[in-house]
C-alpha atoms as a PDB file:
ATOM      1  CA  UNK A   1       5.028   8.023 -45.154  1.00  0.00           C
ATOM      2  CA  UNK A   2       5.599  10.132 -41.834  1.00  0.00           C
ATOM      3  CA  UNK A   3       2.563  12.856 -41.087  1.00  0.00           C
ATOM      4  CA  UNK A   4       3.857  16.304 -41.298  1.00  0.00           C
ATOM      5  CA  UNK A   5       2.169  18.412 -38.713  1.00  0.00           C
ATOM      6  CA  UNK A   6       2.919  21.836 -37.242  1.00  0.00           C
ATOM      7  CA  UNK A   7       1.110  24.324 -35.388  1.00  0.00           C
ATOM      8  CA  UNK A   8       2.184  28.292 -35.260  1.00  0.00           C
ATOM      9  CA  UNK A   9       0.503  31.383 -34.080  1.00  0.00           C
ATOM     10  CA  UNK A  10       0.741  34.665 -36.389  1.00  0.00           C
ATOM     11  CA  UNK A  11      -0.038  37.656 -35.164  1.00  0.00           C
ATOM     12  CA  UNK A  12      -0.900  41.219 -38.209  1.00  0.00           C
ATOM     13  CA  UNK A  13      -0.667  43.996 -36.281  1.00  0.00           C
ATOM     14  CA  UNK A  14      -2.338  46.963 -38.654  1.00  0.00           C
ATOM     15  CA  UNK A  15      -2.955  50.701 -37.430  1.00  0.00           C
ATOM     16  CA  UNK A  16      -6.600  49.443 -36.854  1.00  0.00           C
ATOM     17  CA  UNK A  17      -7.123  46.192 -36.178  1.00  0.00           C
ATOM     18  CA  UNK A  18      -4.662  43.659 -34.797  1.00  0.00           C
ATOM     19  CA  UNK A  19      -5.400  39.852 -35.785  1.00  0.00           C
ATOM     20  CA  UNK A  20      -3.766  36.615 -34.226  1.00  0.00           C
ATOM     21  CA  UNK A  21      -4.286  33.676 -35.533  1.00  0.00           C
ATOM     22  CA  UNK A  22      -3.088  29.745 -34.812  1.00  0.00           C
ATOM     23  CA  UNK A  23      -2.442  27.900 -38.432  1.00  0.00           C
ATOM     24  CA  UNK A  24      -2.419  24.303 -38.677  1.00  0.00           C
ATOM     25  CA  UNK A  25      -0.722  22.865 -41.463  1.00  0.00           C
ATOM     26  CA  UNK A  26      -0.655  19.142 -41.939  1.00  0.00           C
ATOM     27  CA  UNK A  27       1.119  17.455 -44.681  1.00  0.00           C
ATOM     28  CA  UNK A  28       0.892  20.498 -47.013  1.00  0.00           C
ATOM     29  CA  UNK A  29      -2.849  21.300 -46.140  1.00  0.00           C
ATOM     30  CA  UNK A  30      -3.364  24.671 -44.050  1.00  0.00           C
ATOM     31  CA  UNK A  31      -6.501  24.940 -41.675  1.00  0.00           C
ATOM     32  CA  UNK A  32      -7.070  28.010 -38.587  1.00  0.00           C
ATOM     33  CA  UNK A  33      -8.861  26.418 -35.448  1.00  0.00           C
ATOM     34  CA  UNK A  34      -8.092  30.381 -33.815  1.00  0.00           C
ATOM     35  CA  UNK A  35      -8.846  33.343 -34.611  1.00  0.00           C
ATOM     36  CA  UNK A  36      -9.481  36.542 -32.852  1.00  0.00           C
ATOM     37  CA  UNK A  37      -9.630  40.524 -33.860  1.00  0.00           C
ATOM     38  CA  UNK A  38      -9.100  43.565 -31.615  1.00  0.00           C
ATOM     39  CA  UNK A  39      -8.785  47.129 -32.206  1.00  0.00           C
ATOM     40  CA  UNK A  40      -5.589  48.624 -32.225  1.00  0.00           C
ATOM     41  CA  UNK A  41      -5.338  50.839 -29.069  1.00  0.00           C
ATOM     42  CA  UNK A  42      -2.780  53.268 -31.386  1.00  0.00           C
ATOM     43  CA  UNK A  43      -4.431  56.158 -29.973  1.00  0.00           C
ATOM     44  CA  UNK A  44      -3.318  55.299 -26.296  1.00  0.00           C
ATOM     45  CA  UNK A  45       0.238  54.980 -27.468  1.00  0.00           C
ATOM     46  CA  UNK A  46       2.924  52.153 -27.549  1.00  0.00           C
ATOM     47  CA  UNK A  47       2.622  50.740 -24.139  1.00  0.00           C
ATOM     48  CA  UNK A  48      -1.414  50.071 -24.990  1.00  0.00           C
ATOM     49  CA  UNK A  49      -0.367  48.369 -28.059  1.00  0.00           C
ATOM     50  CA  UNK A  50       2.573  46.439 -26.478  1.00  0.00           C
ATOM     51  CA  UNK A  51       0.284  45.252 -23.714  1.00  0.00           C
ATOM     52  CA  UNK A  52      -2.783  44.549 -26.465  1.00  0.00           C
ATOM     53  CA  UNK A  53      -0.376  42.285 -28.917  1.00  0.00           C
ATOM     54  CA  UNK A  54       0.799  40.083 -25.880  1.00  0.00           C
ATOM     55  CA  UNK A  55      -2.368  39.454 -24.160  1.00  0.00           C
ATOM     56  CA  UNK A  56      -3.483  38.459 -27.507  1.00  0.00           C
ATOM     57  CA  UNK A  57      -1.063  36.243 -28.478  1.00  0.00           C
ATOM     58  CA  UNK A  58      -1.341  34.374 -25.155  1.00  0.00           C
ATOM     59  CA  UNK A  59      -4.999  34.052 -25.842  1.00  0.00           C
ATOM     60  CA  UNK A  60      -4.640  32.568 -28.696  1.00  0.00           C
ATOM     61  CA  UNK A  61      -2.239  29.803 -27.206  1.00  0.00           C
ATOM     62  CA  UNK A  62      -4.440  29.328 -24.662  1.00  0.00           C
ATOM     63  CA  UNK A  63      -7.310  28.898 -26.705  1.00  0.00           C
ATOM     64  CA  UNK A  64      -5.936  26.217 -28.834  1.00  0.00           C
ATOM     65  CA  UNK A  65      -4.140  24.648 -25.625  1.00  0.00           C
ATOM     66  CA  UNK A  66      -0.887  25.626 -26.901  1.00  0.00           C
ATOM     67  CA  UNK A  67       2.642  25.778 -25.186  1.00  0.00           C
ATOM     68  CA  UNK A  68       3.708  29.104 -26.037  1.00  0.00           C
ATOM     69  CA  UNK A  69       7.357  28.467 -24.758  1.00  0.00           C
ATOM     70  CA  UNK A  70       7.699  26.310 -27.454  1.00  0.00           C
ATOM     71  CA  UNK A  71       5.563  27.137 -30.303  1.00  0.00           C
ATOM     72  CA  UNK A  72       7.030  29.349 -33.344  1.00  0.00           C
ATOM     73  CA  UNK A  73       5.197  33.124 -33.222  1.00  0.00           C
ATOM     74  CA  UNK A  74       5.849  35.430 -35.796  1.00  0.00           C
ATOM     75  CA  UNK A  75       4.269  38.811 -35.812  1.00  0.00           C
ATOM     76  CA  UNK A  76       3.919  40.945 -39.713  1.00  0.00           C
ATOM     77  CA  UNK A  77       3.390  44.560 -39.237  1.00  0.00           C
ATOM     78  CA  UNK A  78       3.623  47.431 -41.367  1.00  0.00           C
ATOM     79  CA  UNK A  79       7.218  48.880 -41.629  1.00  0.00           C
ATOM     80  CA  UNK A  80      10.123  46.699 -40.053  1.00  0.00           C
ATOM     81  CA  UNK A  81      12.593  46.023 -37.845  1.00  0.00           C
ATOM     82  CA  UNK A  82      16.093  48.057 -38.271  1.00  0.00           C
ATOM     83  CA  UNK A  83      18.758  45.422 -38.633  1.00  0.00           C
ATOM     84  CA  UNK A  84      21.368  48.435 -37.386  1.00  0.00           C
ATOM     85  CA  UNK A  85      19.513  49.217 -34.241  1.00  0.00           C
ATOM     86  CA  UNK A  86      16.175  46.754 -33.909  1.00  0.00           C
ATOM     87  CA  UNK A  87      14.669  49.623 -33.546  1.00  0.00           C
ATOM     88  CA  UNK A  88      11.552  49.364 -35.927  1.00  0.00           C
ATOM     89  CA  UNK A  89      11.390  51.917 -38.986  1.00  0.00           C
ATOM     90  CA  UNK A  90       8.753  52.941 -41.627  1.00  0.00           C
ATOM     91  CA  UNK A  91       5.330  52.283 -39.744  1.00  0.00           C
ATOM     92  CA  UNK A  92       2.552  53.884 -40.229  1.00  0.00           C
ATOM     93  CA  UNK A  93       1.765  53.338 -36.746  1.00  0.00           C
ATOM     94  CA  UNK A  94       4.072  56.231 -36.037  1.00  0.00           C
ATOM     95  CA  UNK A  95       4.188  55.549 -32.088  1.00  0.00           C
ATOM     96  CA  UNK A  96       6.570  52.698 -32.749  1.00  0.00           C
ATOM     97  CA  UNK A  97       8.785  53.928 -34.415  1.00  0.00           C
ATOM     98  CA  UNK A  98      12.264  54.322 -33.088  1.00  0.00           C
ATOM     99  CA  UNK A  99      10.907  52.044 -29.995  1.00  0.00           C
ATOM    100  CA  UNK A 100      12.217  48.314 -29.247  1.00  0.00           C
ATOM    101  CA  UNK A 101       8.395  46.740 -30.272  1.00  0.00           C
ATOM    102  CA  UNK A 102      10.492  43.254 -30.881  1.00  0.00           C
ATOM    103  CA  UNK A 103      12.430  42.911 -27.750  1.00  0.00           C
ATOM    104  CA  UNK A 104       9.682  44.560 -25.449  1.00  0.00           C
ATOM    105  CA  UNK A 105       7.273  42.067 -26.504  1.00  0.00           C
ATOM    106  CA  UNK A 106       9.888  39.037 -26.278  1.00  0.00           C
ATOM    107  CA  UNK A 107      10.455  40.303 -23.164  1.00  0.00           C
ATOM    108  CA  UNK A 108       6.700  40.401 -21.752  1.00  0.00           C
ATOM    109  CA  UNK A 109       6.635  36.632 -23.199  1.00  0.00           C
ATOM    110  CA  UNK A 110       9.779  35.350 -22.351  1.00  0.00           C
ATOM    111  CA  UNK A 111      10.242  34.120 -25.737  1.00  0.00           C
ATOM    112  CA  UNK A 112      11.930  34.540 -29.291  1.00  0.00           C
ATOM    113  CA  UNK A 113       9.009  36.070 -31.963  1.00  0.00           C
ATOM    114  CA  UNK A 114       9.970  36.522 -35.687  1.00  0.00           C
ATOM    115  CA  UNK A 115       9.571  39.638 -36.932  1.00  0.00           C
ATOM    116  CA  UNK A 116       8.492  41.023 -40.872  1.00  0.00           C
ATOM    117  CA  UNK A 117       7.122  43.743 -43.088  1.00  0.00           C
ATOM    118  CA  UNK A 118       3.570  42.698 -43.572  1.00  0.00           C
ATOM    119  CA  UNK A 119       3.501  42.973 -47.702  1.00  0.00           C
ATOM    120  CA  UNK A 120       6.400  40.394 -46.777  1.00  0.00           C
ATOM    121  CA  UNK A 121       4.044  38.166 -44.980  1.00  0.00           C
ATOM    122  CA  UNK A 122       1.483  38.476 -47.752  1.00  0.00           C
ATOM    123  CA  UNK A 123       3.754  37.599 -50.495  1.00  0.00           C
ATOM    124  CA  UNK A 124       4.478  34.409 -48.218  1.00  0.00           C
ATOM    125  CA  UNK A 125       0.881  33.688 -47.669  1.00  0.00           C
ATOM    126  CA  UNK A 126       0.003  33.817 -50.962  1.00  0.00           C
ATOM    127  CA  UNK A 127       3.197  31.998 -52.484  1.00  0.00           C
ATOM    128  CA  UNK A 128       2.419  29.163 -49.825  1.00  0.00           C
ATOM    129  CA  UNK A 129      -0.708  28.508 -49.812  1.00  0.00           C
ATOM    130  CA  UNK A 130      -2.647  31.435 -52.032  1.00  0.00           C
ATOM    131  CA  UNK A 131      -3.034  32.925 -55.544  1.00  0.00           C
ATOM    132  CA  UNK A 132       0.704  31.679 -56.816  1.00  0.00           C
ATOM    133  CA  UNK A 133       0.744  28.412 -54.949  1.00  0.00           C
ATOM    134  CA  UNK A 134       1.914  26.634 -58.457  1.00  0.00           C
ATOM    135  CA  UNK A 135       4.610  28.744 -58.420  1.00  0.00           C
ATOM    136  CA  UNK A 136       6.637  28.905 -54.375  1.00  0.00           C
ATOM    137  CA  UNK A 137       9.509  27.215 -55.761  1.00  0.00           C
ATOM    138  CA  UNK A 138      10.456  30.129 -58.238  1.00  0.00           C
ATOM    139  CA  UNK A 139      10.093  34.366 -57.692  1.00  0.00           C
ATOM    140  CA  UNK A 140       6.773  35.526 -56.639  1.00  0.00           C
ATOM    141  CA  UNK A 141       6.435  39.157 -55.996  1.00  0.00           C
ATOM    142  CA  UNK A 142       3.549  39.826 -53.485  1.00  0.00           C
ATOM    143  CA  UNK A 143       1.858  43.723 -54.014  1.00  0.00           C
ATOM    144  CA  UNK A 144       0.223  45.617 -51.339  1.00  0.00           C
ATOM    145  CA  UNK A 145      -1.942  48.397 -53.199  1.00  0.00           C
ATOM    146  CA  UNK A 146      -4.605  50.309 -50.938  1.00  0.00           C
ATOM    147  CA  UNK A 147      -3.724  53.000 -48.551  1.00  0.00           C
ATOM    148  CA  UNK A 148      -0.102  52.881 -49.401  1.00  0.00           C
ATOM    149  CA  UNK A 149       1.931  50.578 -51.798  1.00  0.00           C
ATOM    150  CA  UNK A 150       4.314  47.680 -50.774  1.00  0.00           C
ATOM    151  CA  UNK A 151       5.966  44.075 -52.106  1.00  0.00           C
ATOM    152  CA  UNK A 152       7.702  41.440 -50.822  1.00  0.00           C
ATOM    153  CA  UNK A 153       9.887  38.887 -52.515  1.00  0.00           C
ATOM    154  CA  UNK A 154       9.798  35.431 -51.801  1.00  0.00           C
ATOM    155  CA  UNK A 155      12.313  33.347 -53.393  1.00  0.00           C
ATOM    156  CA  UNK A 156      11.654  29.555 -52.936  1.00  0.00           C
ATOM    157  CA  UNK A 157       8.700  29.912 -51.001  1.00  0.00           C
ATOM    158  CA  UNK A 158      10.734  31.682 -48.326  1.00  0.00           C
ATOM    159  CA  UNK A 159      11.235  35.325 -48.273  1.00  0.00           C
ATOM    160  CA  UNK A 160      14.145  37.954 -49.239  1.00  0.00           C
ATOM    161  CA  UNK A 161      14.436  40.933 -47.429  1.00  0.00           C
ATOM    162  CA  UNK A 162      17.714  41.744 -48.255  1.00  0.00           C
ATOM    163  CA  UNK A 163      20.887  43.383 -46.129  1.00  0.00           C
ATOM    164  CA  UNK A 164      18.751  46.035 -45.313  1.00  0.00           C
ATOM    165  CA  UNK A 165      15.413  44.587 -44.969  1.00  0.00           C
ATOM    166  CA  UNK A 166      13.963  46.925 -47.692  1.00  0.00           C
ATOM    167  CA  UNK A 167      13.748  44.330 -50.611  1.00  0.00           C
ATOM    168  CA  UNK A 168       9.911  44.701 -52.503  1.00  0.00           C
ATOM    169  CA  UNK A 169       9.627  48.406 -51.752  1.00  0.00           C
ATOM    170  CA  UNK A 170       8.789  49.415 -54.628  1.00  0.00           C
ATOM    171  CA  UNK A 171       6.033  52.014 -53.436  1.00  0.00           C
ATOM    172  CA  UNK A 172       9.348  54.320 -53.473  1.00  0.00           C
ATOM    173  CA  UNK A 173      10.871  54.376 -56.586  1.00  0.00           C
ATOM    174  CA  UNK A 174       9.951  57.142 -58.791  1.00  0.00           C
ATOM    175  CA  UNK A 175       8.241  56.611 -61.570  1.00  0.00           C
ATOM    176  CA  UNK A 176       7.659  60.225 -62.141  1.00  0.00           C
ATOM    177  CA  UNK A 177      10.954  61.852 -60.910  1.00  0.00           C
ATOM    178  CA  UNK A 178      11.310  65.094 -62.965  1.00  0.00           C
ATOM    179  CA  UNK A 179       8.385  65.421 -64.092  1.00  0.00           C
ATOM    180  CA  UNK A 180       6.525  69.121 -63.388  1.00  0.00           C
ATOM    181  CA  UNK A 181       3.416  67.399 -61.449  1.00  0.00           C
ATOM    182  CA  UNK A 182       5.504  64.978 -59.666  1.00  0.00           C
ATOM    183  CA  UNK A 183       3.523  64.338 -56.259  1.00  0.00           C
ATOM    184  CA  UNK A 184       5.330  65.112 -52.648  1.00  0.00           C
ATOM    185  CA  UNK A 185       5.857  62.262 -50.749  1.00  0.00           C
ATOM    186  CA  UNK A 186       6.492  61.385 -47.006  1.00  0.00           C
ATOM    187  CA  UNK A 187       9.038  59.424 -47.523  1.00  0.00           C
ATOM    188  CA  UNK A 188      10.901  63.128 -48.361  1.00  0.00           C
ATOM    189  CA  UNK A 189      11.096  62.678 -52.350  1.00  0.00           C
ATOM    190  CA  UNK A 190       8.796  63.415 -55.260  1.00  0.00           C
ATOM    191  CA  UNK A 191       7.005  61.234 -57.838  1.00  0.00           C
ATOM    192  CA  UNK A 192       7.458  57.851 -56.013  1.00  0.00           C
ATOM    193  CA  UNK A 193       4.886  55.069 -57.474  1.00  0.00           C
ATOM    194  CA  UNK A 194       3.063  55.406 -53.691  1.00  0.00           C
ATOM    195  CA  UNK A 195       2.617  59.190 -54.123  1.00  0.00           C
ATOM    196  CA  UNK A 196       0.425  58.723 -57.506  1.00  0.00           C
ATOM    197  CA  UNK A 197      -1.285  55.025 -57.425  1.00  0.00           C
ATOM    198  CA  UNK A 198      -1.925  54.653 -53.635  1.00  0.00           C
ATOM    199  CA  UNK A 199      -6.031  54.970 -52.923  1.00  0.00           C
ATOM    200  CA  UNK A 200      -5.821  58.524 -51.017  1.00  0.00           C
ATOM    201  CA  UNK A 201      -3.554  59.998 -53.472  1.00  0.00           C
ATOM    202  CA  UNK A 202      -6.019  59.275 -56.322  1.00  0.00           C
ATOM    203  CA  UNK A 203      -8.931  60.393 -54.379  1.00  0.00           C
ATOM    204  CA  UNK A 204      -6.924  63.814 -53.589  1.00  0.00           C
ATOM    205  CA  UNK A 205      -5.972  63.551 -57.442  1.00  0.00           C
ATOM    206  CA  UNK A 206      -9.945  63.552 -57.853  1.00  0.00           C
ATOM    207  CA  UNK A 207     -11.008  66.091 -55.505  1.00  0.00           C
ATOM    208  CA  UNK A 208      -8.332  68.444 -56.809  1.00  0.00           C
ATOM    209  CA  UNK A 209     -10.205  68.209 -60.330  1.00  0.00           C
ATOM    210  CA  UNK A 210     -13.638  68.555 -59.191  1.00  0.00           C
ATOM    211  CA  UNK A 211     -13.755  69.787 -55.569  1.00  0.00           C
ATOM    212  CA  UNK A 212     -16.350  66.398 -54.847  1.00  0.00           C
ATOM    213  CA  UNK A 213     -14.578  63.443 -52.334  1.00  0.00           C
ATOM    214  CA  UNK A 214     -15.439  60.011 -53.944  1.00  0.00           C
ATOM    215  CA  UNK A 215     -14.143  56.921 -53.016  1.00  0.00           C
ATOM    216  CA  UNK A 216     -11.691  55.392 -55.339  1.00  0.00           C
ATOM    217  CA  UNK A 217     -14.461  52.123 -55.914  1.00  0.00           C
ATOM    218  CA  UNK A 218     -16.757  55.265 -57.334  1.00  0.00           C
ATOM    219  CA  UNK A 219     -14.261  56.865 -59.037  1.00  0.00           C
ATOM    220  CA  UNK A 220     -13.447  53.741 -61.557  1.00  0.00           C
ATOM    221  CA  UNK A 221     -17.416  53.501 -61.705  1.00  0.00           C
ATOM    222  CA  UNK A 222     -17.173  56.567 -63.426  1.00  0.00           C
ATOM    223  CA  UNK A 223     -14.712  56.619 -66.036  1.00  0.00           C
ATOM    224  CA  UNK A 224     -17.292  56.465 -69.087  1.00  0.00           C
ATOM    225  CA  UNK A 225     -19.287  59.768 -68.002  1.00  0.00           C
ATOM    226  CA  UNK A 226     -16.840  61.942 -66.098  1.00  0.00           C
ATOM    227  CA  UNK A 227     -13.582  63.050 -67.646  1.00  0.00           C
ATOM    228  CA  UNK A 228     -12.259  63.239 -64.571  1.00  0.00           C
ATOM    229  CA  UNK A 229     -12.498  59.928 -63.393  1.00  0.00           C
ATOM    230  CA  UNK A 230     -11.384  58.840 -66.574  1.00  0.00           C
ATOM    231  CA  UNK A 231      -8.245  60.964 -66.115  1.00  0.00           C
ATOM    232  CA  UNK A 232      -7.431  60.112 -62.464  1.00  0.00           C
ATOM    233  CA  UNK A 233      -7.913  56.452 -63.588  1.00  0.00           C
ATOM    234  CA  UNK A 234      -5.572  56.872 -66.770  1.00  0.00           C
ATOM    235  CA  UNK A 235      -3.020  58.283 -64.303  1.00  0.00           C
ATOM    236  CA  UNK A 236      -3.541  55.187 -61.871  1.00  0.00           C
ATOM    237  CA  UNK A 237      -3.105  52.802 -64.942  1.00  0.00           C
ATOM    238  CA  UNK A 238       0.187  54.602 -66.131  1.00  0.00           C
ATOM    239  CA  UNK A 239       1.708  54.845 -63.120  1.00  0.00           C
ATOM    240  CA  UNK A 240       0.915  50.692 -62.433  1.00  0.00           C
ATOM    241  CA  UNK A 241       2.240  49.872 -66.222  1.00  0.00           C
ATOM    242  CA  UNK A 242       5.211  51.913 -65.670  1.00  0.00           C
ATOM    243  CA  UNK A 243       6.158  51.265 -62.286  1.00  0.00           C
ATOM    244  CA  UNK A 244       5.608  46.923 -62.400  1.00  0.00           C
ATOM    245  CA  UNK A 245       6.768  47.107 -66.242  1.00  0.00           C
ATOM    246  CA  UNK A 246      10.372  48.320 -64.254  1.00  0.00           C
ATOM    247  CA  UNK A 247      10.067  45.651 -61.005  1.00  0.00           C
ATOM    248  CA  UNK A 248       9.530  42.785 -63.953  1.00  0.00           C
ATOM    249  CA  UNK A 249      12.779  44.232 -65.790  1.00  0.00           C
ATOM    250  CA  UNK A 250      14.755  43.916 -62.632  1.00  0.00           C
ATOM    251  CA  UNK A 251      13.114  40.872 -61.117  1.00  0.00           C
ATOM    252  CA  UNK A 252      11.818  38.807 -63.085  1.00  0.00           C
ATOM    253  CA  UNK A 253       9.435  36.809 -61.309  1.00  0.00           C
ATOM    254  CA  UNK A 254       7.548  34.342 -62.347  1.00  0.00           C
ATOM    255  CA  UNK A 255       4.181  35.288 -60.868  1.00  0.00           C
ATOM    256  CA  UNK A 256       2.979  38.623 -59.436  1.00  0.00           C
ATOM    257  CA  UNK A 257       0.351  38.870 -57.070  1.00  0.00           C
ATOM    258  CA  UNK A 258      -1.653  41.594 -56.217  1.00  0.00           C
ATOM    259  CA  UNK A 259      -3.669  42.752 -52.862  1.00  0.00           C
ATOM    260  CA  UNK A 260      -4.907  45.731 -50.691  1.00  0.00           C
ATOM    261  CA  UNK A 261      -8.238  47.134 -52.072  1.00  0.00           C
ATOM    262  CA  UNK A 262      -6.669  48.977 -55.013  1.00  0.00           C
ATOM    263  CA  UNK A 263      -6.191  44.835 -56.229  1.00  0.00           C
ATOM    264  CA  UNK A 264     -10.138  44.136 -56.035  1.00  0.00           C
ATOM    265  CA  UNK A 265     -10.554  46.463 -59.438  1.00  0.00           C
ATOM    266  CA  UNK A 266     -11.072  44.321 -62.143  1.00  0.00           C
ATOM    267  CA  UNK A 267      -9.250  46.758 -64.837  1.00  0.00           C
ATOM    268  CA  UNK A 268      -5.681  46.485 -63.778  1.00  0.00           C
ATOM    269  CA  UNK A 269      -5.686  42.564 -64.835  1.00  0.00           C
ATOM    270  CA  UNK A 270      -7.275  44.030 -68.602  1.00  0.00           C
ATOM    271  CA  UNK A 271      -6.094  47.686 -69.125  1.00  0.00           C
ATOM    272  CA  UNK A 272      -3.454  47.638 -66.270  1.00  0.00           C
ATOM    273  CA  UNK A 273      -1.686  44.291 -67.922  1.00  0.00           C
ATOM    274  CA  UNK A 274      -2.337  45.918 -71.470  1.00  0.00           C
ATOM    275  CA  UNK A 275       0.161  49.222 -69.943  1.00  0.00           C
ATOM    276  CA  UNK A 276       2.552  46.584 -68.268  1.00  0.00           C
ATOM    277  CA  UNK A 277       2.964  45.018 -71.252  1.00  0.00           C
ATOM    278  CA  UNK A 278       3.743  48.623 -73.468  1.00  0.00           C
ATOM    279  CA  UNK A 279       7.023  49.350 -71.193  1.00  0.00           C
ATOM    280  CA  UNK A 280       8.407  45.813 -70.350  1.00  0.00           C
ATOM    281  CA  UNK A 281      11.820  45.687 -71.430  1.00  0.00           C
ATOM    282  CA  UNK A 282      10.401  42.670 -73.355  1.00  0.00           C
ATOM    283  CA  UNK A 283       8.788  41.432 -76.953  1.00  0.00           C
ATOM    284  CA  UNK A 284       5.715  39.982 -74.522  1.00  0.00           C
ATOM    285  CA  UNK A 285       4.788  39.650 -71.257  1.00  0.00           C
ATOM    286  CA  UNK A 286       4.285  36.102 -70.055  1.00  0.00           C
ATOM    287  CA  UNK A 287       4.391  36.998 -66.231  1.00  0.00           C
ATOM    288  CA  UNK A 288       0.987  36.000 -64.591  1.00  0.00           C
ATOM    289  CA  UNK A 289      -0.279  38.508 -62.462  1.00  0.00           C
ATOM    290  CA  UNK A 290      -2.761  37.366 -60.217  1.00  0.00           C
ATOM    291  CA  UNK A 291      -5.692  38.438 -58.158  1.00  0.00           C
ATOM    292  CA  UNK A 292      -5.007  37.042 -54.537  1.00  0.00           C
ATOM    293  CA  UNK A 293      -6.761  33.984 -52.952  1.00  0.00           C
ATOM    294  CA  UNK A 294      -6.343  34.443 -49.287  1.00  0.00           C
ATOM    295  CA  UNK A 295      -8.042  38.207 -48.922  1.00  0.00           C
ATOM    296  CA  UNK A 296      -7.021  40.186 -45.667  1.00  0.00           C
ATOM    297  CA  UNK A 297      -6.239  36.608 -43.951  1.00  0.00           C
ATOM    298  CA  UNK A 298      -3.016  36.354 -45.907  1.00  0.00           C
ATOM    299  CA  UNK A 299      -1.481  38.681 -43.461  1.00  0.00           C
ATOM    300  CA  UNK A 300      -1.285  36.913 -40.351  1.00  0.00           C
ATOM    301  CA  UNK A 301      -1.182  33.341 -42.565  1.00  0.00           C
ATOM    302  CA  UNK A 302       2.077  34.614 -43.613  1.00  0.00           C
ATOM    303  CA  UNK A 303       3.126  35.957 -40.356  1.00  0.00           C
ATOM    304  CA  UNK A 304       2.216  32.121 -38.627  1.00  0.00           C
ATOM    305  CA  UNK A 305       4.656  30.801 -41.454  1.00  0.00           C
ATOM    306  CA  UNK A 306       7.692  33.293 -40.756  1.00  0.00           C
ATOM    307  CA  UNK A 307       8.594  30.592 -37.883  1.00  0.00           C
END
């Protein structure tokens, strides 16, 4: 039988850090011979991050003595790219917004680059090669829980992102809409799933009760001897039954994986599966929801396998 062999370069760009990557996959097996991290120069504006993301991608070609004329790039970043105007939309990396990040870096490369949200990249990553591996060639729904809340869809081990490019964001659908202590988002609206599970929200949820700043990790360490941990992790467990209880009634999928550093806390796979389970629109819940595999490499993995 034939080899199959392929190299790609993936680039996550985050508000922090940027990452680039070259992934080598050879007849199903996935290995990185390149890998570099740089700051993200968000601070000195677009241009400085423009100029950062290309030199690094050509370093990373030129490192693993690749062509990059002809070798598939994809880049993952948070946000997207507007179908309607390629303009890109949602990131928190607010100096691109509104700019033409795509074409200005095909155009300092003088090549196409594939372009996606970067919970898209991770649901990829992990449906590929990751956490729900045994199950690419059905629905996986990839979670991004930390500083905010995303998903992706991948359907058949490639992904959906919809006429719109907004399919998996669930982070903005309110799962407390109505309700007197409904949270403000930024997004404009109140009570989305972001606004009350997303790591700075429950810290602020915290430091409202108590006037102390904890980090979330210390917060859950506390639920047995401070009511108010206890509470601000109660809300955190509602919100997360309530809010995957409704993407598992619309999607179905057969695995769910979850990442960001909200995923590292061991109760959502016990009490967080046990509130799931209470609103499904179900008499069980078979759906596997998984701790990911791949950690913060998924990212640009994903992004290497958007070409």
């Amino acid at each position: 039988m034939r080899s199959q062999h392929r190299l790609a370069i993936g680039v996550d760009l985050g508000g922090t850090k940027t990452e680039a990557a070259v992934l080598d996959i050879r007849d199903g097996a996935m290995s990185i011979p390149f890998r570099e991290r740089v700051p993200t120069p968000r601070e000195l504006g677009y241009d400085a991050i423009l100029a950062s993301t290309a030199a690094l991608i050509r370093r990373a070609a030129n490192q693993a003595a690749l062509d990059l004329a002809t070798t598939s790039v994809g880049v993952g970043m948070p946000g997207s790219v507007s179908l309607r105007t390629g303009l890109v939309k949602n990131s928190n990396t607010t100096c691109l917004n509104g700019r033409p990040f795509r074409q200005d870096l095909e155009k300092s490369l003088a090549r196409e680059i594939r372009f996606e949200n970067d919970a898209n990249c991770f649901a990829l990553a992990e449906a590929r090669f990751g956490a729900a591996r045994a199950f690419a060639n059905g629905v996986v729904f990839g979670v991004i829980l930390g500083t905010g809340v995303g998903g992706g869809v991948v359907l058949g081990g490639r992904i959906h992102g919809g006429p719109q490019g907004i399919a998996g964001e669930w982070g903005h659908h309110a799962v407390w809409a109505g309700r007197p202590d409904a949270r403000a988002c930024y997004c404009g609206h109140r009570g989305c799933f972001e606004a009350h599970a997303a790591g700075p929200a429950l810290e602020a949820a915290y430091f409202e009760k108590t006037n102390e700043r904890r980090s979330l990790k210390e917060i859950a360490a506390r639920t047995e001897s401070d009511s108010a941990a206890e509470a601000v992790i109660a809300e955190l467990l509602e919100t997360f039954g309530r809010g995957l209880a409704n993407v598992i009634d619309i999607l179905d999928p057969d695995a769910i994986v979850l990442g960001g550093g909200l995923s590292n806390l061991d109760l959502l796979y016990e009490r967080g599966r046990e509130r799931v389970s209470h609103y499904v629109f179900s008499d069980e819940l078979t759906t596997p929801i998984l701790r990911h595999e791949l950690g913060d490499s998924a990212g640009v993995i994903g992004a290497a396998l958007l070409g």
